[in-house]
PDB file of N, CA and C in Angstrom:
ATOM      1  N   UNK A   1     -92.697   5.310 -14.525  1.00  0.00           N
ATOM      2  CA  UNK A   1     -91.779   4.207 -14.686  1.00  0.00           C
ATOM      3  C   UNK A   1     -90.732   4.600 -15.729  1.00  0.00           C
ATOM      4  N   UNK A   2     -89.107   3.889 -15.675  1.00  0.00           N
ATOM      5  CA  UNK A   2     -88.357   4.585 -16.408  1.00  0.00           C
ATOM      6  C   UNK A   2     -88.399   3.403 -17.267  1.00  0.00           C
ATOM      7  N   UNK A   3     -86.966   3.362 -17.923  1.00  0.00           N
ATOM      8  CA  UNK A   3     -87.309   1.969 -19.107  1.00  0.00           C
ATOM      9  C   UNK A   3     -86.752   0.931 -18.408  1.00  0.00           C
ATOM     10  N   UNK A   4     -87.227  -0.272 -18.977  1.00  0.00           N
ATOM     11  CA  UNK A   4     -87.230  -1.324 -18.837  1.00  0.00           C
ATOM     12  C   UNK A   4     -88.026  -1.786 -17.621  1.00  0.00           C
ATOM     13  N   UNK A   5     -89.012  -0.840 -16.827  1.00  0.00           N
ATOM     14  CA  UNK A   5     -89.770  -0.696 -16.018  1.00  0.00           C
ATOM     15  C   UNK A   5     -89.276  -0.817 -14.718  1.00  0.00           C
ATOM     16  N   UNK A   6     -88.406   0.065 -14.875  1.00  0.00           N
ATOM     17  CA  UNK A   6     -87.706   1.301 -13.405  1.00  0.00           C
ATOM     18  C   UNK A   6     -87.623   1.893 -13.292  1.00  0.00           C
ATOM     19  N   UNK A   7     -87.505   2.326 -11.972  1.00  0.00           N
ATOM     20  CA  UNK A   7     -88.490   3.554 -11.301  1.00  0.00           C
ATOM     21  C   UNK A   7     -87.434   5.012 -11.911  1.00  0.00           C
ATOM     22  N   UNK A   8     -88.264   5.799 -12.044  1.00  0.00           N
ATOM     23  CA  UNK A   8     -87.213   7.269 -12.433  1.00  0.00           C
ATOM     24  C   UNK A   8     -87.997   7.912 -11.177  1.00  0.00           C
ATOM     25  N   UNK A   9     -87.015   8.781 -10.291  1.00  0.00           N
ATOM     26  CA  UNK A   9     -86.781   9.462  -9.137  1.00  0.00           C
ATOM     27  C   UNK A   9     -86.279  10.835  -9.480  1.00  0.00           C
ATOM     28  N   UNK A  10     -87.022  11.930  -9.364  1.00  0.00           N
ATOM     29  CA  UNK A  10     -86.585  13.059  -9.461  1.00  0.00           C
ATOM     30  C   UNK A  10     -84.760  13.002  -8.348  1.00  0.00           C
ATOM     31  N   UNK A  11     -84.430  13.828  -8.497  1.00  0.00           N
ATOM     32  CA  UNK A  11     -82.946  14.313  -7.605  1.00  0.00           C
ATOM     33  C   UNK A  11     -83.020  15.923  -7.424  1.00  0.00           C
ATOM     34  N   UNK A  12     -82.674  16.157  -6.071  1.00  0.00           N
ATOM     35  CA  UNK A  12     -83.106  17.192  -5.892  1.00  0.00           C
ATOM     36  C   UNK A  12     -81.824  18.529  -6.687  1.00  0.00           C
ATOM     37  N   UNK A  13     -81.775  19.175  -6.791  1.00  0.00           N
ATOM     38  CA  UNK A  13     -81.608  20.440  -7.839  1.00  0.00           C
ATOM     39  C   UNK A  13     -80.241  21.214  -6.366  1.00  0.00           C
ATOM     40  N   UNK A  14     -79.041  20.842  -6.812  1.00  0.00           N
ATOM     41  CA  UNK A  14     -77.831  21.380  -6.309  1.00  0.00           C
ATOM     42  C   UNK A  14     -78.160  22.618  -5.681  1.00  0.00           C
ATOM     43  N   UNK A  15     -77.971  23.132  -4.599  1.00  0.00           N
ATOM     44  CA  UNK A  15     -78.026  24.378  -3.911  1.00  0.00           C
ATOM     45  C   UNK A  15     -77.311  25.671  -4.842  1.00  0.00           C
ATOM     46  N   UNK A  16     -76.130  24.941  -5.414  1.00  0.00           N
ATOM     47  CA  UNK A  16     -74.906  26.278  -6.218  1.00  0.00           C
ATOM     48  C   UNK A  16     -76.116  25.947  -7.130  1.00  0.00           C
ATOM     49  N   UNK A  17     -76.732  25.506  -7.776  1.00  0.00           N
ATOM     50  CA  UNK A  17     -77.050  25.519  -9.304  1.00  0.00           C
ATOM     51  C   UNK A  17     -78.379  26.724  -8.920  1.00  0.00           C
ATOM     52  N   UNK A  18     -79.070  26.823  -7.998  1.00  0.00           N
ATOM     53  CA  UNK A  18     -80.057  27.451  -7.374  1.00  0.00           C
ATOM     54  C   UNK A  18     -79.146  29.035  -7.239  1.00  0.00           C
ATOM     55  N   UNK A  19     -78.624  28.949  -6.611  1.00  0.00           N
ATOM     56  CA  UNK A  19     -77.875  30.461  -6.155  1.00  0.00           C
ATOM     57  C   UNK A  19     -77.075  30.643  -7.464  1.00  0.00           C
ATOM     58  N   UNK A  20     -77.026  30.199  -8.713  1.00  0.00           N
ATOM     59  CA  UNK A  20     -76.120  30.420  -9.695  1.00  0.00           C
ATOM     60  C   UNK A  20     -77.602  31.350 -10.482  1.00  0.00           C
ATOM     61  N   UNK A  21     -78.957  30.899 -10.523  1.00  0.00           N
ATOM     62  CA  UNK A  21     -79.799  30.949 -11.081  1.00  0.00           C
ATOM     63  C   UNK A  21     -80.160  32.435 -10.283  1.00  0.00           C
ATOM     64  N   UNK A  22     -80.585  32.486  -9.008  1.00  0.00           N
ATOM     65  CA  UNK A  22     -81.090  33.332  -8.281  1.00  0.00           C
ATOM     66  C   UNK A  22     -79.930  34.929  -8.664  1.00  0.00           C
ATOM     67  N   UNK A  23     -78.736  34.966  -8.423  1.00  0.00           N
ATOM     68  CA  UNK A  23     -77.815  35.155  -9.254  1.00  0.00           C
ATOM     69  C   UNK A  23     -77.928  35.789 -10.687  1.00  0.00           C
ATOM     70  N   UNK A  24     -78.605  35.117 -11.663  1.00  0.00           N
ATOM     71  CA  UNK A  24     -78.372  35.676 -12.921  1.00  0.00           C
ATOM     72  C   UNK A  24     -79.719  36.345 -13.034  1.00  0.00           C
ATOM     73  N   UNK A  25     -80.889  35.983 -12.245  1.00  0.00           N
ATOM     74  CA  UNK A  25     -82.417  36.790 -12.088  1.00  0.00           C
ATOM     75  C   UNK A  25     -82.199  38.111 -11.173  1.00  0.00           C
ATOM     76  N   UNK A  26     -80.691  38.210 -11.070  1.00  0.00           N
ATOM     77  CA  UNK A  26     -80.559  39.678 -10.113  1.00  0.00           C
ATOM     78  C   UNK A  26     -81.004  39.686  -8.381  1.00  0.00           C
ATOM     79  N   UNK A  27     -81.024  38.524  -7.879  1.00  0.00           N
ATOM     80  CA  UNK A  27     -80.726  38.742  -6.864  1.00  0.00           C
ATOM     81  C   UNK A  27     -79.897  38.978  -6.019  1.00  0.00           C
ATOM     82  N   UNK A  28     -79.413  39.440  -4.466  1.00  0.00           N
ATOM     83  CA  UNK A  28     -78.099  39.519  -3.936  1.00  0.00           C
ATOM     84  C   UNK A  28     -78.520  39.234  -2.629  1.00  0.00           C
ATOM     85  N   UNK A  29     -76.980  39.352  -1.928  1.00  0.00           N
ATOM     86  CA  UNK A  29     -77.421  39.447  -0.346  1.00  0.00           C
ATOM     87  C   UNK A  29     -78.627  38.377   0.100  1.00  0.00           C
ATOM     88  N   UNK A  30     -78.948  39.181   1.025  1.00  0.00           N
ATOM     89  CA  UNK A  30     -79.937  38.483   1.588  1.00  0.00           C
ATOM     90  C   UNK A  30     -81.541  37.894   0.630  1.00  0.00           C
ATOM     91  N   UNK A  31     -81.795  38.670  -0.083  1.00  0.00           N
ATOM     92  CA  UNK A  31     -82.499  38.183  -1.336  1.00  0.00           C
ATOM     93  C   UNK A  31     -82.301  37.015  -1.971  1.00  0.00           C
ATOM     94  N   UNK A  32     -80.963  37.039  -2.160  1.00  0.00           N
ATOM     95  CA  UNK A  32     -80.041  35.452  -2.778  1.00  0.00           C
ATOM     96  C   UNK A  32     -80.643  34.588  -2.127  1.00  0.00           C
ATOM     97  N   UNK A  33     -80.174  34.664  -0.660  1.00  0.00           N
ATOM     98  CA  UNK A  33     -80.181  33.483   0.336  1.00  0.00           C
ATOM     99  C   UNK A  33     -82.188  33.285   0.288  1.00  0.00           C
ATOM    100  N   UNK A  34     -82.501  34.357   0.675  1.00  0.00           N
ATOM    101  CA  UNK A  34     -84.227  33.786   0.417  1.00  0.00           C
ATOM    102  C   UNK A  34     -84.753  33.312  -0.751  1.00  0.00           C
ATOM    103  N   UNK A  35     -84.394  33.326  -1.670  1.00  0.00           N
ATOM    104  CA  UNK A  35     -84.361  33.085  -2.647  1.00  0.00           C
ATOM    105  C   UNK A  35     -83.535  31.464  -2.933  1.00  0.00           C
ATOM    106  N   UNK A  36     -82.707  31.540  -2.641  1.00  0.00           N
ATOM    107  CA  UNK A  36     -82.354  29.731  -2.590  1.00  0.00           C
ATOM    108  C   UNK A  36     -82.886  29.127  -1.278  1.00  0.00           C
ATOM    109  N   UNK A  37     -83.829  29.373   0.248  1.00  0.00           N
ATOM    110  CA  UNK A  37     -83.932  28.772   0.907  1.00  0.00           C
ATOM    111  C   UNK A  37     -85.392  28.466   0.053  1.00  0.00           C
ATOM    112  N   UNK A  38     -86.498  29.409  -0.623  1.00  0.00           N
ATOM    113  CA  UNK A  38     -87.752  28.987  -0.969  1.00  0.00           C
ATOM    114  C   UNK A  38     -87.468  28.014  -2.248  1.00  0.00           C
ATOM    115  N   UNK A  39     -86.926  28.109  -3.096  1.00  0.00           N
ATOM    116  CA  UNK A  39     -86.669  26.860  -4.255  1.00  0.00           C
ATOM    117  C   UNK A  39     -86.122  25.807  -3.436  1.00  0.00           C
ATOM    118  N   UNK A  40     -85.057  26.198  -2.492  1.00  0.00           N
ATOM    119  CA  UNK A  40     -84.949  24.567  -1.838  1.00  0.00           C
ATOM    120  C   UNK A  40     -85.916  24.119  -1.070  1.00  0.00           C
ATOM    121  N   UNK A  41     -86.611  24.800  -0.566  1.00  0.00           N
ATOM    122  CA  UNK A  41     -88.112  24.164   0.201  1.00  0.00           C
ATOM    123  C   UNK A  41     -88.696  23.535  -0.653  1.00  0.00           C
ATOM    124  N   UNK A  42     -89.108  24.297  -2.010  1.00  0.00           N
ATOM    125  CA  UNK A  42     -90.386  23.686  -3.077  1.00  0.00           C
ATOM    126  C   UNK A  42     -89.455  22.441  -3.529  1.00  0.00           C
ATOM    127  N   UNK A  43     -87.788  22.859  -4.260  1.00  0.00           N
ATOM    128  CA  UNK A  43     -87.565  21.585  -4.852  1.00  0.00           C
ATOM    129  C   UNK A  43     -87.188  20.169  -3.721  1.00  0.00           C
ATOM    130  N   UNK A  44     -87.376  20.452  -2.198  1.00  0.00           N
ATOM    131  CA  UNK A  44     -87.459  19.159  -1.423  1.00  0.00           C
ATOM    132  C   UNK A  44     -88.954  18.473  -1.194  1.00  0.00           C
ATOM    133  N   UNK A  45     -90.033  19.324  -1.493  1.00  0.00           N
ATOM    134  CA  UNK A  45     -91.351  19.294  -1.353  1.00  0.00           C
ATOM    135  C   UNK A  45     -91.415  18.361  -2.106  1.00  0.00           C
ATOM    136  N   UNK A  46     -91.277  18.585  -4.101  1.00  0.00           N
ATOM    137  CA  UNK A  46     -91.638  18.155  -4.927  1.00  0.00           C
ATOM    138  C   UNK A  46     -90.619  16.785  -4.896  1.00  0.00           C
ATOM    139  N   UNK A  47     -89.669  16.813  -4.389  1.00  0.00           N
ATOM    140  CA  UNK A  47     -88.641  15.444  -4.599  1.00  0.00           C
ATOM    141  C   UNK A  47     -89.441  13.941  -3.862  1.00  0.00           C
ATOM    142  N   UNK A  48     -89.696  14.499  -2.517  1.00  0.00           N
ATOM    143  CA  UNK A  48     -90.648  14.064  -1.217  1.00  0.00           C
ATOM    144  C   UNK A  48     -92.233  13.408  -1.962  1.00  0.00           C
ATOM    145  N   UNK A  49     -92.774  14.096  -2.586  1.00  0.00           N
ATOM    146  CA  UNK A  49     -93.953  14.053  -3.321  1.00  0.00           C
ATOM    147  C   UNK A  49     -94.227  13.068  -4.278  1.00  0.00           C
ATOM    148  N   UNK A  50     -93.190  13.135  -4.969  1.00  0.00           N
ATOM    149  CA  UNK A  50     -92.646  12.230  -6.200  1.00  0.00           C
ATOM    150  C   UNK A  50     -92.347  10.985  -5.841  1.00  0.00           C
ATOM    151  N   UNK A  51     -91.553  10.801  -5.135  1.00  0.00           N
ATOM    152  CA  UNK A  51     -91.052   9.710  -4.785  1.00  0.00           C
ATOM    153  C   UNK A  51     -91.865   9.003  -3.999  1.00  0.00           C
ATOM    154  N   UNK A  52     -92.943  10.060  -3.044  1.00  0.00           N
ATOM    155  CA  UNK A  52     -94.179   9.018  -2.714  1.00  0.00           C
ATOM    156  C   UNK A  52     -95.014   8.591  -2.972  1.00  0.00           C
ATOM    157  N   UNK A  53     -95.467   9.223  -4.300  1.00  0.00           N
ATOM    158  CA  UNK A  53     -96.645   8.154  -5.437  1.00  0.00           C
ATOM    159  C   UNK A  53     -95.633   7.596  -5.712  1.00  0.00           C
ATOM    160  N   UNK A  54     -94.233   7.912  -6.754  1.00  0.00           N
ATOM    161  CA  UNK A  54     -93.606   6.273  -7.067  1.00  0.00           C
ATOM    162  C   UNK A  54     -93.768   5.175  -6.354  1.00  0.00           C
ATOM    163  N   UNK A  55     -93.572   4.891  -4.728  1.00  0.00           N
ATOM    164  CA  UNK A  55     -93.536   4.117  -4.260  1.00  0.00           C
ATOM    165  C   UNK A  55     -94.866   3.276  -4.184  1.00  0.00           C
ATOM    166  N   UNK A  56     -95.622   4.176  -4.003  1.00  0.00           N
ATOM    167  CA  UNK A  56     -97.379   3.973  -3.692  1.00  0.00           C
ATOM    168  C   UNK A  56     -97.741   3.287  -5.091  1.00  0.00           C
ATOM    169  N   UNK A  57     -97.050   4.105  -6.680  1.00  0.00           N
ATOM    170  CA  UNK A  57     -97.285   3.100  -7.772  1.00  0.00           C
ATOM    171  C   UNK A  57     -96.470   1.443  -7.433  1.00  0.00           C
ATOM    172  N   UNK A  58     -95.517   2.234  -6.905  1.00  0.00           N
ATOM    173  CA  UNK A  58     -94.728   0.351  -7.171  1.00  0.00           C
ATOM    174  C   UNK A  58     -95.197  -0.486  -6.013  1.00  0.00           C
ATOM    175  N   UNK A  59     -95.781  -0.230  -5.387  1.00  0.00           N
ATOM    176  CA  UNK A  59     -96.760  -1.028  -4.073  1.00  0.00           C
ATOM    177  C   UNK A  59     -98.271  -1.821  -4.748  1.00  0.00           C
ATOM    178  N   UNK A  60     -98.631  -1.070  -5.885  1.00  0.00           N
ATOM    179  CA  UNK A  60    -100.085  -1.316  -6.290  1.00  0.00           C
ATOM    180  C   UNK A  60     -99.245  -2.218  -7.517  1.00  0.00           C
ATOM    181  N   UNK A  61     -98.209  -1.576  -8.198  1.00  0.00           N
ATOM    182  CA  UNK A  61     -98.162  -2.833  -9.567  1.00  0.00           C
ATOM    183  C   UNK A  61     -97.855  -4.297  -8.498  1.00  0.00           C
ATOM    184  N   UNK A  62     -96.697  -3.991  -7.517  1.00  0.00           N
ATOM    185  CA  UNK A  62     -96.416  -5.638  -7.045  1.00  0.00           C
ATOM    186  C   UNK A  62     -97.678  -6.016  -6.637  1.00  0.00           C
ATOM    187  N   UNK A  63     -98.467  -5.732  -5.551  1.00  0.00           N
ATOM    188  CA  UNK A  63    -100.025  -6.014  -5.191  1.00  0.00           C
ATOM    189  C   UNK A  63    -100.958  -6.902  -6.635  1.00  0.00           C
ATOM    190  N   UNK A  64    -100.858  -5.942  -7.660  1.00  0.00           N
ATOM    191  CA  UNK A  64    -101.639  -6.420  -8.559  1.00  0.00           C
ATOM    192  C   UNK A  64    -100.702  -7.818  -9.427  1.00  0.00           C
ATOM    193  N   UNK A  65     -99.628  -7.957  -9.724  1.00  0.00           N
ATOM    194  CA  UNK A  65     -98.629  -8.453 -10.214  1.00  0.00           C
ATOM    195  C   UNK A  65     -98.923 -10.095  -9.094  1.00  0.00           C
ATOM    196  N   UNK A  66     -98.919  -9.788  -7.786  1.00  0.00           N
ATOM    197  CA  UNK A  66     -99.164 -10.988  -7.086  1.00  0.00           C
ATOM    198  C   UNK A  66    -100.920 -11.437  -7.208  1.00  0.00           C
ATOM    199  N   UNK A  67    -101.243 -10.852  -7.282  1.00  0.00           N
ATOM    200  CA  UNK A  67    -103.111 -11.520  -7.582  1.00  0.00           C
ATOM    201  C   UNK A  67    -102.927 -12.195  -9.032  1.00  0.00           C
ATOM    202  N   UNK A  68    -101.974 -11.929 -10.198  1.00  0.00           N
ATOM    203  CA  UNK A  68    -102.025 -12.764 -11.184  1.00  0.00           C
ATOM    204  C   UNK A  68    -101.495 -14.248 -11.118  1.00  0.00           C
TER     205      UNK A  68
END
């Protein structure tokens, strides 16, 4: 929960900011590109992930919130 008790949502991580990174760790070419398609896999995984316990939390506080 963020403040004032709302929700904080990861955002997924800019493609240039990925290939800027992949980039300064010495990758090129085709390396680059594999290299930004597997961080964009993991960082859509983890965005996907996140956001579905958030929801699953904010399903159980309203649930519990209505039994009071």
């Amino acid at each position: 929960m963020g403040m004032a008790g709302g929700l904080s949502i990861p955002r997924a991580v800019p493609r240039e900011t990925m290939r800027k990174e992949g980039s300064r760790l010495g990758y090129e070419g085709d390396g680059l590109e594999d290299f930004v398609e597997i961080v964009m896999r993991v960082d859509d995984f983890f965005v996907e992930v996140t956001v579905k316990r958030a929801a699953d939390e904010a399903r159980a506080n309203a649930t519990r919130a209505k039994k009071r």
